[in-house]
C-alpha atoms as a PDB file:
ATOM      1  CA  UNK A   1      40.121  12.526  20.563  1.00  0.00           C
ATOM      2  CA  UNK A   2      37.796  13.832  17.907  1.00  0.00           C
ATOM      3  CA  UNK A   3      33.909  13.491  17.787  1.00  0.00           C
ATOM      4  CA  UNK A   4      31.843  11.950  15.060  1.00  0.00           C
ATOM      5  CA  UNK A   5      29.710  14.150  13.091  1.00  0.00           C
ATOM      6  CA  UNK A   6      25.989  11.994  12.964  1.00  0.00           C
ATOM      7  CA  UNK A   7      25.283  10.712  10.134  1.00  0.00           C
ATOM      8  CA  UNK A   8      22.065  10.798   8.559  1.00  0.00           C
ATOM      9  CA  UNK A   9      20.177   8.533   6.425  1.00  0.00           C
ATOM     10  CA  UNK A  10      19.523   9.448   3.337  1.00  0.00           C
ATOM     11  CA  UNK A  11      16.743   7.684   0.681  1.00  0.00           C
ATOM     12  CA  UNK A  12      19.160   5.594  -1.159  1.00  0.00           C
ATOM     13  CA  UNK A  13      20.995   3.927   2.563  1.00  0.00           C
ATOM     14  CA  UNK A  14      16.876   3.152   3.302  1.00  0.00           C
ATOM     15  CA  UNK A  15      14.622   2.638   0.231  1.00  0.00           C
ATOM     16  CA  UNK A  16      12.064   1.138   2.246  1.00  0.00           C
ATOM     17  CA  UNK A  17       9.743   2.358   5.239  1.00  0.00           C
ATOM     18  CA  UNK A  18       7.929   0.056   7.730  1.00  0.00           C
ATOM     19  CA  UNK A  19       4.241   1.516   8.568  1.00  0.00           C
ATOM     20  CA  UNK A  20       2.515   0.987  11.592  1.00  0.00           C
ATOM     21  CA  UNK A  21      -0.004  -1.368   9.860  1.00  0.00           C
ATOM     22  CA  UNK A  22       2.816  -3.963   8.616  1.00  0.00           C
ATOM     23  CA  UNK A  23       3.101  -2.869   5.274  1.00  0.00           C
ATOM     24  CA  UNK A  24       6.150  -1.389   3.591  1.00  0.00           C
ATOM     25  CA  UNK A  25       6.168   1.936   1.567  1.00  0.00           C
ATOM     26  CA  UNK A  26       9.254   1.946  -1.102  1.00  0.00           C
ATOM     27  CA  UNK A  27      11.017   4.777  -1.633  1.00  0.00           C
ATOM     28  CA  UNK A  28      12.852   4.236  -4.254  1.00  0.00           C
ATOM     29  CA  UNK A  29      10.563   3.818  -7.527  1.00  0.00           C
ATOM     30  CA  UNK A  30      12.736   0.718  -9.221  1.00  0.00           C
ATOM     31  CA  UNK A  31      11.968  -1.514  -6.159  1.00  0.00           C
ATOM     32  CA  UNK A  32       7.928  -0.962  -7.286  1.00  0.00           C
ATOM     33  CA  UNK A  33       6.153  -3.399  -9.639  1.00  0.00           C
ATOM     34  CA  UNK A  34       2.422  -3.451 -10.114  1.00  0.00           C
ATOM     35  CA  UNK A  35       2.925  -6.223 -12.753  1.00  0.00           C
ATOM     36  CA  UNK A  36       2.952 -10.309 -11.480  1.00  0.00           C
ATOM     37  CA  UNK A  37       4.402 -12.518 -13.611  1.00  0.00           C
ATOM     38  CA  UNK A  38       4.432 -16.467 -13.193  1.00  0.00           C
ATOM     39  CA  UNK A  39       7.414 -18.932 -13.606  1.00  0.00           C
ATOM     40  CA  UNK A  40       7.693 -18.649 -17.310  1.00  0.00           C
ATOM     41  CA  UNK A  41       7.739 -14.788 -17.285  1.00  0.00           C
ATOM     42  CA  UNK A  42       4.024 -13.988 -18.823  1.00  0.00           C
ATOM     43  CA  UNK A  43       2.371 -11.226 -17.141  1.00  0.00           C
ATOM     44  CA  UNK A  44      -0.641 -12.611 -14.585  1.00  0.00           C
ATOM     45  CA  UNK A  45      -2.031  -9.542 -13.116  1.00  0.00           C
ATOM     46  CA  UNK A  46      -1.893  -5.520 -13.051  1.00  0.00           C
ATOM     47  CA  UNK A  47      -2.201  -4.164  -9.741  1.00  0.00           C
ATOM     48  CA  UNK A  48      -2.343  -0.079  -9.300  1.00  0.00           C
ATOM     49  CA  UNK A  49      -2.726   0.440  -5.988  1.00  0.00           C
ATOM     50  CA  UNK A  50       0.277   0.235  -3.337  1.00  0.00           C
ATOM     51  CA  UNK A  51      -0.650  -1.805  -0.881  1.00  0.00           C
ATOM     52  CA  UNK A  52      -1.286  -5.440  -0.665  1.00  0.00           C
ATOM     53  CA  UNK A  53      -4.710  -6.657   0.817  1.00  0.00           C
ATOM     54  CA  UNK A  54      -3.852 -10.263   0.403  1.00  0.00           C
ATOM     55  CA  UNK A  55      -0.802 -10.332   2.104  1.00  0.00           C
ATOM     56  CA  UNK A  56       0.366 -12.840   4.454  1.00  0.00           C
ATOM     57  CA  UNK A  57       1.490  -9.831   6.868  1.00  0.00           C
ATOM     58  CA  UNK A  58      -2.291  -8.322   5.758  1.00  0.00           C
ATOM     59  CA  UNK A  59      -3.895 -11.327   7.346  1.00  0.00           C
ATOM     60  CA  UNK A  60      -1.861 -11.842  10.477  1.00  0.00           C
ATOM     61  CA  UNK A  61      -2.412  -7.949  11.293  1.00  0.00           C
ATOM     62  CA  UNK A  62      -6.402  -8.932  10.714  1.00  0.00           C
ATOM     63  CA  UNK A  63      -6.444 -11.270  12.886  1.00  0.00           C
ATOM     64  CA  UNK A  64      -4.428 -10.090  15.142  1.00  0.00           C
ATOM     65  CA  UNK A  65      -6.150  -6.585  15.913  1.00  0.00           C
ATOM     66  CA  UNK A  66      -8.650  -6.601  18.890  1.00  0.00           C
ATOM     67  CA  UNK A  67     -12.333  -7.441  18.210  1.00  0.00           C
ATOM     68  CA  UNK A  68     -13.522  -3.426  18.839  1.00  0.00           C
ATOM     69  CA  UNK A  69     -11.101  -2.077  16.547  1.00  0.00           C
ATOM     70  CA  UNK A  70     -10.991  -1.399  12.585  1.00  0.00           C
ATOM     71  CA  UNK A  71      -8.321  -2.629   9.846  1.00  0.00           C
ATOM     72  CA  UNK A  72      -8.235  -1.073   6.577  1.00  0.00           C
ATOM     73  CA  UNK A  73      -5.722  -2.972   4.262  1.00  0.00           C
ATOM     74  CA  UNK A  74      -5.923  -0.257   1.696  1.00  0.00           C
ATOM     75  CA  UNK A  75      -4.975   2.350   3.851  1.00  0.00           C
ATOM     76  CA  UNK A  76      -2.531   3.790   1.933  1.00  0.00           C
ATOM     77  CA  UNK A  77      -4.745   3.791  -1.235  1.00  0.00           C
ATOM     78  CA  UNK A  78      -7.454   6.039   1.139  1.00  0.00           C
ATOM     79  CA  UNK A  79      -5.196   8.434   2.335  1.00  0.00           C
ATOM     80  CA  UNK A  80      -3.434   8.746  -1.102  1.00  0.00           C
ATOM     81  CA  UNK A  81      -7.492   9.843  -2.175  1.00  0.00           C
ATOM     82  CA  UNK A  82      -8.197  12.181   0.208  1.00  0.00           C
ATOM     83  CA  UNK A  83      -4.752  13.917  -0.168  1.00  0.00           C
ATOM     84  CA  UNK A  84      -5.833  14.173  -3.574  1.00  0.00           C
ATOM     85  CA  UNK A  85      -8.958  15.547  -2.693  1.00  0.00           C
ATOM     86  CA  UNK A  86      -7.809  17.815  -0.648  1.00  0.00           C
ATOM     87  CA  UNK A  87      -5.154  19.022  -3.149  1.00  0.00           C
ATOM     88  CA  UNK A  88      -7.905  19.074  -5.963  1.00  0.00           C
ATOM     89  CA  UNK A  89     -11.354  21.068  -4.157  1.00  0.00           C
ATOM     90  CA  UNK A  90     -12.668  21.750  -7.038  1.00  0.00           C
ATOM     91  CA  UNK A  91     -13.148  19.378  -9.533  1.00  0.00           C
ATOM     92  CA  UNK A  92     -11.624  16.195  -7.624  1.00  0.00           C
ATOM     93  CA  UNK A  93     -14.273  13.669  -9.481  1.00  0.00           C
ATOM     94  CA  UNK A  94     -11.984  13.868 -12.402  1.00  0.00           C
ATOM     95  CA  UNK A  95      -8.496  15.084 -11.072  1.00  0.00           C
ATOM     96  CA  UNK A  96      -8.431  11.783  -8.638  1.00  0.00           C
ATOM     97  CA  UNK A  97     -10.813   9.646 -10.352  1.00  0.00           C
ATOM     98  CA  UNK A  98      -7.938   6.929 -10.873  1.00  0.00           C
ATOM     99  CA  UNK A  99      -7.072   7.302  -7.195  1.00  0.00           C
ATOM    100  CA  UNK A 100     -10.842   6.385  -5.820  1.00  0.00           C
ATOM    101  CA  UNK A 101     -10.611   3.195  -8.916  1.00  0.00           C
ATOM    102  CA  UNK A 102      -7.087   1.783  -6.979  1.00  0.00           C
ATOM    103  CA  UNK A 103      -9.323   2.335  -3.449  1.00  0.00           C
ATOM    104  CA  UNK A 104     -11.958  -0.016  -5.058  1.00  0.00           C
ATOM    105  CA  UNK A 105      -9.861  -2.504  -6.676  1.00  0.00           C
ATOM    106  CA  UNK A 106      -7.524  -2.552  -3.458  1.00  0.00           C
ATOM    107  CA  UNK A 107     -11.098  -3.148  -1.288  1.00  0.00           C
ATOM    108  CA  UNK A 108     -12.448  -5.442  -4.283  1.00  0.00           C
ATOM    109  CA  UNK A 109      -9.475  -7.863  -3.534  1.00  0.00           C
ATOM    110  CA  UNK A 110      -9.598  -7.938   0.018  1.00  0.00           C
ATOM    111  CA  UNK A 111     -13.443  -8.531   0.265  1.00  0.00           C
ATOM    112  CA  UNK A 112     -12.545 -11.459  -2.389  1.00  0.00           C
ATOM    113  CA  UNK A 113      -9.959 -12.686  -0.469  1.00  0.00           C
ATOM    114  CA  UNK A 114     -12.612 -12.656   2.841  1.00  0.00           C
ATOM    115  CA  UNK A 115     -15.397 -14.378   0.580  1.00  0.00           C
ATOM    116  CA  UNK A 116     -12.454 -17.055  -0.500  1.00  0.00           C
ATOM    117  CA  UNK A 117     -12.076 -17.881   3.634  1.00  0.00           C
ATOM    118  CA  UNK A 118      -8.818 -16.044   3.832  1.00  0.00           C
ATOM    119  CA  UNK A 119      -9.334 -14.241   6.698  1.00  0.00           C
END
């Protein structure tokens, strides 16, 4: 009787990973669009941020968090900041300025979606 070596998993047997928030981080670069198109194929909106603040998943982790505790659906697009930040000390205002603009538009469309009754 011989023994199995283990096998690990490598990036291309799991191009996705499941956060403890809900959302899911892709690996694997060709499974990430930040273009929507509608029906007929025409481009409808640019998104540059990763995560998605209007997401059905988004909203049922809203709701479902406890009343004394805070969700942040842009998460990702936070700590993707501060790591530049950190990684930039000295002149981060213009080294990560694009990172802080995805924060904004990712918190833009969230407190839209809130104003719209979404949540």
């Amino acid at each position: 009787m011989t023994a199995k070596a283990p096998t690990q998993s490598s990036p291309e047997s799991n191009p996705a990973k499941q956060l403890e928030n809900g959302s899911v981080v892709q690996n694997d670069p060709t499974n990430v669009s930040f273009v929507h198109h509608d029906p007929d194929n025409h481009v409808t909106t640019f998104q540059y941020f990763p995560d998605k603040p209007t997401s059905t998943m988004t909203r049922f982790n809203f709701a479902d968090k406890e009343s004394s505790k805070f969700y942040d659906p842009c998460h990702e697009s936070a700590q993707m900041s501060v790591r530049c930040m950190t990684d930039h000390p000295d002149d981060h205002k213009t080294v990560c300025a694009e990172f802080f603009a995805a924060y904004r538009d990712c918190k833009k469309a969230w407190i839209d979606a809130k104003k719209r009754g979404e949540y």
